[in-house]
Structure formats: C-alpha cells, structure tokens
C-alpha atoms as a PDB file:
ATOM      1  CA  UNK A   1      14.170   2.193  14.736  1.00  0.00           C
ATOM      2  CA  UNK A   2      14.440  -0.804  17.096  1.00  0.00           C
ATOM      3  CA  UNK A   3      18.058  -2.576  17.652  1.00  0.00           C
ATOM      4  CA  UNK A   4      17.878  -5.821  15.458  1.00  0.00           C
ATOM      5  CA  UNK A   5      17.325  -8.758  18.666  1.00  0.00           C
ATOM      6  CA  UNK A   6      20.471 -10.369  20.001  1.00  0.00           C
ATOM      7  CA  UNK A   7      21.417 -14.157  19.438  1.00  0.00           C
ATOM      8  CA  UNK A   8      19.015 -15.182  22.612  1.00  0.00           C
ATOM      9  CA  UNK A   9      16.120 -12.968  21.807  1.00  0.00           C
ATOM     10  CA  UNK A  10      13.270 -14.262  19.743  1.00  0.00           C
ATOM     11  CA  UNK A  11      13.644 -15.037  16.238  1.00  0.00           C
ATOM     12  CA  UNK A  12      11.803 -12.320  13.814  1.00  0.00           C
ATOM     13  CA  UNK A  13      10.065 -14.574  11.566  1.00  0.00           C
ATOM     14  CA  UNK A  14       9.927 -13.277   7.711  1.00  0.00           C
ATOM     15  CA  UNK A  15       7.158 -14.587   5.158  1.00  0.00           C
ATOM     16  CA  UNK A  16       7.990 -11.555   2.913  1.00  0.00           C
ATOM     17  CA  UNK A  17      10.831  -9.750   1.651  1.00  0.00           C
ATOM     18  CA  UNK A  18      10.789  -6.363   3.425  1.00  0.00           C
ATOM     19  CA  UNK A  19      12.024  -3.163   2.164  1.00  0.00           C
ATOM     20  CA  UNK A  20      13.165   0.475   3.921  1.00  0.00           C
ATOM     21  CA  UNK A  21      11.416   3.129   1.985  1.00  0.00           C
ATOM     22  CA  UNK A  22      10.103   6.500   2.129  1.00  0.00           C
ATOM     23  CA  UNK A  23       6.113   6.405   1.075  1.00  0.00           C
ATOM     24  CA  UNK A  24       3.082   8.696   1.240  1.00  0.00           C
ATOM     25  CA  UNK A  25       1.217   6.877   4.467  1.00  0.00           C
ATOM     26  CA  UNK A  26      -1.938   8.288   5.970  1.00  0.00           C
ATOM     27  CA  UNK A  27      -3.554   6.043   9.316  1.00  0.00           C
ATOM     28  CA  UNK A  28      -6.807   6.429  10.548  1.00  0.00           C
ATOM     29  CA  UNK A  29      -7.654   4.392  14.428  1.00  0.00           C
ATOM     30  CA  UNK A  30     -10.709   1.913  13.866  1.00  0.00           C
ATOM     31  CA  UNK A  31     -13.341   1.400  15.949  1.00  0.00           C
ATOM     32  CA  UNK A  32     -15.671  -1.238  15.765  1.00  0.00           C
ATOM     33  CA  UNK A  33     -18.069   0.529  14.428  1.00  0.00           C
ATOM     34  CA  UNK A  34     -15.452   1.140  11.431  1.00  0.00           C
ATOM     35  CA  UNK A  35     -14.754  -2.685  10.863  1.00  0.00           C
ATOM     36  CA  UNK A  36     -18.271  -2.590   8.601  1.00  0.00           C
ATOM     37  CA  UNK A  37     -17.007  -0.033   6.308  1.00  0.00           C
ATOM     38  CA  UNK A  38     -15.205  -1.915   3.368  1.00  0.00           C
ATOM     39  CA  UNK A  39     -12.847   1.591   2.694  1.00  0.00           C
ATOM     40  CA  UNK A  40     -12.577   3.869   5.850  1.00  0.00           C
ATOM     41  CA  UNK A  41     -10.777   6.506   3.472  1.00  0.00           C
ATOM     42  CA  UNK A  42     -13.902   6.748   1.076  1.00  0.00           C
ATOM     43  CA  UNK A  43     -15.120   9.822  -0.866  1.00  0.00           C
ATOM     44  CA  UNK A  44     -18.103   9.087  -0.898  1.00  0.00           C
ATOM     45  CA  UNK A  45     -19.015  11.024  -4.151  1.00  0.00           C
ATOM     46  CA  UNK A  46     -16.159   9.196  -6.319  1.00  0.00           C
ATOM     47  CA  UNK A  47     -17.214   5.435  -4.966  1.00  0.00           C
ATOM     48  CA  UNK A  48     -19.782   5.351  -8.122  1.00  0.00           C
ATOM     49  CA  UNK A  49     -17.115   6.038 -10.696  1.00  0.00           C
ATOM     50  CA  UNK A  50     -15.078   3.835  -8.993  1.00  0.00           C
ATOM     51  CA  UNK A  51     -16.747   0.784  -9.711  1.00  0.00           C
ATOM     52  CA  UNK A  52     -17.353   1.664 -12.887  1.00  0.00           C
ATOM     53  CA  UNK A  53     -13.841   2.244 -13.639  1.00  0.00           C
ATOM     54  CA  UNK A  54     -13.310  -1.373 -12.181  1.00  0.00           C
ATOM     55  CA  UNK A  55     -15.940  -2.674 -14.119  1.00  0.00           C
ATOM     56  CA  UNK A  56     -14.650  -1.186 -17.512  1.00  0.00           C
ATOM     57  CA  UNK A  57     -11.139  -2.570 -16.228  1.00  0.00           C
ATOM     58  CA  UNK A  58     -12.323  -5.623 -15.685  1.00  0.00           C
ATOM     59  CA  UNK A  59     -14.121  -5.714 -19.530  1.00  0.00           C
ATOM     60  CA  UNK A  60     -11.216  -4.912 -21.118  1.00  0.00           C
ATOM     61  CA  UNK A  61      -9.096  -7.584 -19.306  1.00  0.00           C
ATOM     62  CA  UNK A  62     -11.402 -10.162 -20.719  1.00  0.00           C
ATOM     63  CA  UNK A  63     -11.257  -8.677 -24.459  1.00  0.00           C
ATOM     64  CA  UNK A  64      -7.844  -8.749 -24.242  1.00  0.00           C
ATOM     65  CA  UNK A  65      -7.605 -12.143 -23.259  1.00  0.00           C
ATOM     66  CA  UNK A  66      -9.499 -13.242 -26.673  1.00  0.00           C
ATOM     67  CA  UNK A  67      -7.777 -10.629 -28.884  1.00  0.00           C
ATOM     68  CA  UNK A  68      -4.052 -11.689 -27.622  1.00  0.00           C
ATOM     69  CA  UNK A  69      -5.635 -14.672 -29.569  1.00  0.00           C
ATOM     70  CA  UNK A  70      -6.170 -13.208 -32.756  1.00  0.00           C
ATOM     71  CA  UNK A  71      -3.961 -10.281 -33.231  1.00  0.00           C
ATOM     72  CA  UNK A  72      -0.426  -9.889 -30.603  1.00  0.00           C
ATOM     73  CA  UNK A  73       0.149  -5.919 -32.009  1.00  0.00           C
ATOM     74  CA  UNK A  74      -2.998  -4.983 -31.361  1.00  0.00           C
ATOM     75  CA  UNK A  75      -2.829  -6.329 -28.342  1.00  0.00           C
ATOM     76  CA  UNK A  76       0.283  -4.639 -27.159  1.00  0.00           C
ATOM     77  CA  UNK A  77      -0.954  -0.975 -27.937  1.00  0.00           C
ATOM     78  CA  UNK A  78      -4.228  -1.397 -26.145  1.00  0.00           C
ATOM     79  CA  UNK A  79      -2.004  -2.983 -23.263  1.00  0.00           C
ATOM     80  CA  UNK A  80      -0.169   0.568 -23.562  1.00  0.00           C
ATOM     81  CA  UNK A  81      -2.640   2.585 -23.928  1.00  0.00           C
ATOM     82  CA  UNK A  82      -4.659   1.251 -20.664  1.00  0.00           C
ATOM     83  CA  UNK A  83      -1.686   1.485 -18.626  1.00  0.00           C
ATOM     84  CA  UNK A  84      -1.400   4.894 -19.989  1.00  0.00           C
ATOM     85  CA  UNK A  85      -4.772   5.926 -18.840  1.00  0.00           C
ATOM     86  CA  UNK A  86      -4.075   4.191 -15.556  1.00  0.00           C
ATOM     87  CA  UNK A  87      -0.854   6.437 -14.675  1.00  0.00           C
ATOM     88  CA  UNK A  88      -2.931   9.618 -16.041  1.00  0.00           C
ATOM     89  CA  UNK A  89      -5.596   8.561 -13.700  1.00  0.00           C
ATOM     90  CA  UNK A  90      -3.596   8.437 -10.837  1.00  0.00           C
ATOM     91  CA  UNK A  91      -1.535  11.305 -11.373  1.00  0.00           C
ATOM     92  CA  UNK A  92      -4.816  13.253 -11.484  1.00  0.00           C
ATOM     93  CA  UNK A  93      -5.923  11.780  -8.000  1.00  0.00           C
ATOM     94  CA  UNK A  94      -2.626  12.506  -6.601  1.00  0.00           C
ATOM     95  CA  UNK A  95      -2.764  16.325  -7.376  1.00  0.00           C
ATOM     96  CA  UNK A  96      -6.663  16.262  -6.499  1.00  0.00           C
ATOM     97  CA  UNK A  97      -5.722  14.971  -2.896  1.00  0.00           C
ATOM     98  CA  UNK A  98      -1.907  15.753  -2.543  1.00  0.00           C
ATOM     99  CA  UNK A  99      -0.367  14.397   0.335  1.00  0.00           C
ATOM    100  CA  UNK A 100       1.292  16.797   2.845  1.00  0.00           C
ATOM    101  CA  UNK A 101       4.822  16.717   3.712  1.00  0.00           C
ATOM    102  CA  UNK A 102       4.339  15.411   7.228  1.00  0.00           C
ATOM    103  CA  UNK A 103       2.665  12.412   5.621  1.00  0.00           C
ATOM    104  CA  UNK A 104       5.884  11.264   3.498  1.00  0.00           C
ATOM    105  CA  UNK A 105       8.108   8.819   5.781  1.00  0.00           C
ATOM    106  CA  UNK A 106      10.278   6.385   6.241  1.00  0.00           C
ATOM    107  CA  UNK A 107       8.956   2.931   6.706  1.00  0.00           C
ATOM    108  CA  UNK A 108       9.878  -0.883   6.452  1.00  0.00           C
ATOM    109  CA  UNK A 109       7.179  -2.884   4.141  1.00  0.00           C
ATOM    110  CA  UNK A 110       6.170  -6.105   2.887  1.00  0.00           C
ATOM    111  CA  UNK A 111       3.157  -7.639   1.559  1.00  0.00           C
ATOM    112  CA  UNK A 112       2.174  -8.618   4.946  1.00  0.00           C
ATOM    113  CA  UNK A 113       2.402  -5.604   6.910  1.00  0.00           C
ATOM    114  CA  UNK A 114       4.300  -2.195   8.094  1.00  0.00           C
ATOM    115  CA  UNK A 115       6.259  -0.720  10.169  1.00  0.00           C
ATOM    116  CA  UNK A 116       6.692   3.427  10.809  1.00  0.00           C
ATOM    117  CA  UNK A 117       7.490   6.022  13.455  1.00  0.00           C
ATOM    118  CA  UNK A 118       4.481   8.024  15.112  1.00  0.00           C
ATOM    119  CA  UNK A 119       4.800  10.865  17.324  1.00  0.00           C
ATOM    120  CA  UNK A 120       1.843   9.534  19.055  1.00  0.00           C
ATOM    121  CA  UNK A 121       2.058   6.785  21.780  1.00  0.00           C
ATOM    122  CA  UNK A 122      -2.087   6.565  21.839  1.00  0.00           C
ATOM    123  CA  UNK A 123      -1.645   3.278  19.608  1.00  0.00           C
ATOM    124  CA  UNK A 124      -1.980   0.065  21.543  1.00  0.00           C
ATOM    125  CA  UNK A 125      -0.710  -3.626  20.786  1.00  0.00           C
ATOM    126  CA  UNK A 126      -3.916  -5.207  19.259  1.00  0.00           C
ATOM    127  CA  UNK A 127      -5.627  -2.339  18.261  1.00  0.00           C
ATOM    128  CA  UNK A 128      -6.521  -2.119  14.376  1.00  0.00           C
ATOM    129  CA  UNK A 129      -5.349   0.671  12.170  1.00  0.00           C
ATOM    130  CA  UNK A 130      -6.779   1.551   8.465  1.00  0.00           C
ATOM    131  CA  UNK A 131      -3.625   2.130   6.084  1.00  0.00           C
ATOM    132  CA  UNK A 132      -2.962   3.984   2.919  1.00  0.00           C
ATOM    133  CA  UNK A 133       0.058   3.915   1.395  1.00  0.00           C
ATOM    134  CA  UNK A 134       0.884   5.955  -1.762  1.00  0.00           C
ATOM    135  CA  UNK A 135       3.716   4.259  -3.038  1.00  0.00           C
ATOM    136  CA  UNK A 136       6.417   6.297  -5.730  1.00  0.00           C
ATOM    137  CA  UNK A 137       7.156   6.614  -8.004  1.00  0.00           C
ATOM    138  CA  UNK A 138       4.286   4.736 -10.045  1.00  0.00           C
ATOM    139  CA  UNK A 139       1.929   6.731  -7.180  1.00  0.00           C
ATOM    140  CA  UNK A 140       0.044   3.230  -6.594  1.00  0.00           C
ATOM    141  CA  UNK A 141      -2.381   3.623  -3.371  1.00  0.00           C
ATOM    142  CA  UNK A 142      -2.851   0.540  -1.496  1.00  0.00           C
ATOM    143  CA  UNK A 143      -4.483   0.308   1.402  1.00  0.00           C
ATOM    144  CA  UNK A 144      -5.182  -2.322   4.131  1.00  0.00           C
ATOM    145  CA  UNK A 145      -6.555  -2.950   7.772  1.00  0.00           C
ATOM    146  CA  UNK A 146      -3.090  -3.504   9.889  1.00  0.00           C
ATOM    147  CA  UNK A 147      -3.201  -4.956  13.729  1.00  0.00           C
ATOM    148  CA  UNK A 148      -1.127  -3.297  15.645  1.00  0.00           C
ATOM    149  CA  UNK A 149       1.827  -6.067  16.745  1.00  0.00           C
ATOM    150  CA  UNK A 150       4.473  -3.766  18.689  1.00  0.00           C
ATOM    151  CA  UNK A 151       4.437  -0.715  19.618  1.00  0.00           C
ATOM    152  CA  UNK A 152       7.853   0.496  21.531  1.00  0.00           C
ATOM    153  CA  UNK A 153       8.942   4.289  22.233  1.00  0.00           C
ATOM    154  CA  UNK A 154      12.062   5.195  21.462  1.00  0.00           C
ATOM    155  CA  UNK A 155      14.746   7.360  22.722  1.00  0.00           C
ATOM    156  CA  UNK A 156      13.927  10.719  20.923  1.00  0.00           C
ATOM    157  CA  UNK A 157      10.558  10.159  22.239  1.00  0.00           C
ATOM    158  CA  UNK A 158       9.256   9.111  18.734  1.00  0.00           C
ATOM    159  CA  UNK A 159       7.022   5.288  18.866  1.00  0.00           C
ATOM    160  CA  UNK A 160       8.467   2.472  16.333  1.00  0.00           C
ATOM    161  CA  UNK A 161       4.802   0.737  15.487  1.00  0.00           C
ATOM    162  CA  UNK A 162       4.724  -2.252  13.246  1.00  0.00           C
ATOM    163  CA  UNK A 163       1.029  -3.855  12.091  1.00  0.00           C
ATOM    164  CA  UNK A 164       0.839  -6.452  10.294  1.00  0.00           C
ATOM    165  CA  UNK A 165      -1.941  -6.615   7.317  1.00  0.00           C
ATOM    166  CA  UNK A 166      -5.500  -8.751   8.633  1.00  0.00           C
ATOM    167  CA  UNK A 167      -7.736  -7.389   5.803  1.00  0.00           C
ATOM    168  CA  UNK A 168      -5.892  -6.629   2.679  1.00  0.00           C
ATOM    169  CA  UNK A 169      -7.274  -7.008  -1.281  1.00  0.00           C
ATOM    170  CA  UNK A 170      -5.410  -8.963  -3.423  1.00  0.00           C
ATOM    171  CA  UNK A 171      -4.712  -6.521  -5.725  1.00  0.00           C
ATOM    172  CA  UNK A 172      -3.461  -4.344  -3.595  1.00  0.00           C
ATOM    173  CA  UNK A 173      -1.490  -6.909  -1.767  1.00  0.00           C
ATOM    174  CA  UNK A 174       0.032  -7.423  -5.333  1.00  0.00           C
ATOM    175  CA  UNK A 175       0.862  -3.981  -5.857  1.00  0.00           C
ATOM    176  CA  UNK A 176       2.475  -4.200  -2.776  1.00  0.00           C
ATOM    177  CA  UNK A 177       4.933  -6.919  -4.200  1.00  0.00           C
ATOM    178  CA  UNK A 178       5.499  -5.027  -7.338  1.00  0.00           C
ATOM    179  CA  UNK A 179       6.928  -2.126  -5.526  1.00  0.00           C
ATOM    180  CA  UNK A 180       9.039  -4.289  -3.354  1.00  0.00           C
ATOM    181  CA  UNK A 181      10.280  -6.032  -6.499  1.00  0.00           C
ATOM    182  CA  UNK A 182      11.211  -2.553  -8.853  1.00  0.00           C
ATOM    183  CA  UNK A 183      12.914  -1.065  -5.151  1.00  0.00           C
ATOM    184  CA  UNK A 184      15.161  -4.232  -5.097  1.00  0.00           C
ATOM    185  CA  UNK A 185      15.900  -4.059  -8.990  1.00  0.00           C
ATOM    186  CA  UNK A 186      16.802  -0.385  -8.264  1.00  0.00           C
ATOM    187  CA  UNK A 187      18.778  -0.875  -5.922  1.00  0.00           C
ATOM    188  CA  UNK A 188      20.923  -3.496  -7.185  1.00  0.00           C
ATOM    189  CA  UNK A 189      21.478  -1.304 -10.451  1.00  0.00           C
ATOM    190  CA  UNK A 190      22.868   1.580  -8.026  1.00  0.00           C
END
C-alpha cells in the first residue's frame, strides 16, 4: 500500500470515513459499449425474480409503515421475519455463486469509492471499472461503477488502484455505510 504523503505533498481529501478490510471483490473492465448495461454482473435468468423480489420488498415496506400504526408487536416480528428471509436469501446466493479464494482481499472502503491491490498493471487512470463487493459477515453485495483515480505499482510488483464510485445505487451506497459503521463498532469493542 502507498506511503501516507509527506507534509508538502497534496492533501488526501476525505468525504467518507474509510475502513481497511478484507471483502469478497470481483472487477470486470468497461467498455463503452458496457456503460448501457444497468448491472454488468447480471444473470440474466435471475433478473425476473429479482424485481419481483424488489417489488414484494418494496410492498411490504409500505404495509409496514401503516401497521407500525396500528399494532408495534406485530410489527416487530414481521420486521424479523423479513430480515430473516433476507439473510436466508443471501446465504443461498452466496453458496450458489461462491467466491474463490483469490477473490477475498484486503482493501480500503468508503461510500465513495475503493481502493485494492491487482496483479495486473492493464488498468489505466480514467478508465471505468464495474465493482462487486461481497461484504462479511452479513454477505451484503454491493456493487458500483468506480473511475479509476490512481493507479501506482509497487515494489513487489503488485499495482495499489483506488476508484472512486461515479454510478452507485443508493441502497447500495447505504449498505456500504452500514458495514463501515458495524467494522468501527467492532473494532472499538476489541
């Protein structure tokens, strides 16, 4: 990893907290034909049920909202119950697709982008890089279009490349705060 600058270097500007962890991170190169495909890691035969699992998500987030109203332990247990389904659901992806141990490494994240080590110099500066993350231990899978801001090879011969995030959903970008929030609380109750 690069040195941190010296007094008279530039200043690194932060807008996020940033975190060192070890994820799950898969990059694919975009071209431009790429940029008009909304999710460049798509399986194509699971989009359908995607949506509908959004939809049905999104229903029960409004029927919650008027229930809360009405009845608060009622409430609560469906609350449970969909986040239980949720973690079952994404356990069952996880084993489905599981990542291999090449892909698991140590990286520096914040809702606004990420930085990683690559064995391959063919990344430029400027270039734009689809990102999925699989982040533990809740096994959330965000994922993002980064532009490439620095890429710099290091002594072992390994490339420190950080992006920052240009096309990002809000969700995701949120589930990218929640992690960075439960690794601090960890960490201070070490």
């Amino acid at each position: 990893m690069p040195e941190e600058p010296s007094t008279g270097a530039i200043c690194d500007q932060r807008d996020y907290f940033r975190i060192r962890d070890r994820i799950g991170l898969e990059i694919r190169p975009l071209t431009v034909d790429d940029n008009s495909n909304p999710d460049p890691f798509s399986e194509n035969h699971l989009d359908e049920l995607r949506l509908e699992l959004r939809r049905l998500d999104q229903d029960i987030k409004v029927h919650l909202a008027s229930l809360a109203e009405k009845d608060r332990l009622m409430t609560t247990l469906i609350k449970s119950l969909n986040g239980k389904l949720d973690i079952l659901a994404r356990i069952m992806t996880f084993e489905q697709n599981p990542l291999q141990p090449q892909q698991w490494q140590e990286v520096t994240l914040s809702e606004g982008g990420i930085a990683f080590t690559s064995s391959s110099g063919h990344v430029q500066v400027g270039e734009q890089l689809a990102v999925r993350m699989t982040l533990p231990p809740e096994m959330f899978r965000p994922q993002a279009v980064a532009r490439v801001a620095e890429c710099t090879r290091q002594e072992d011969g390994q490339y420190w490349i950080r992006g920052e995030f240009i096309r990002i959903h809000d969700g995701d970008r949120q589930q990218i705060a929640r992690h960075v929030m439960r690794w601090q609380i960890r960490q201070r109750q070490k």
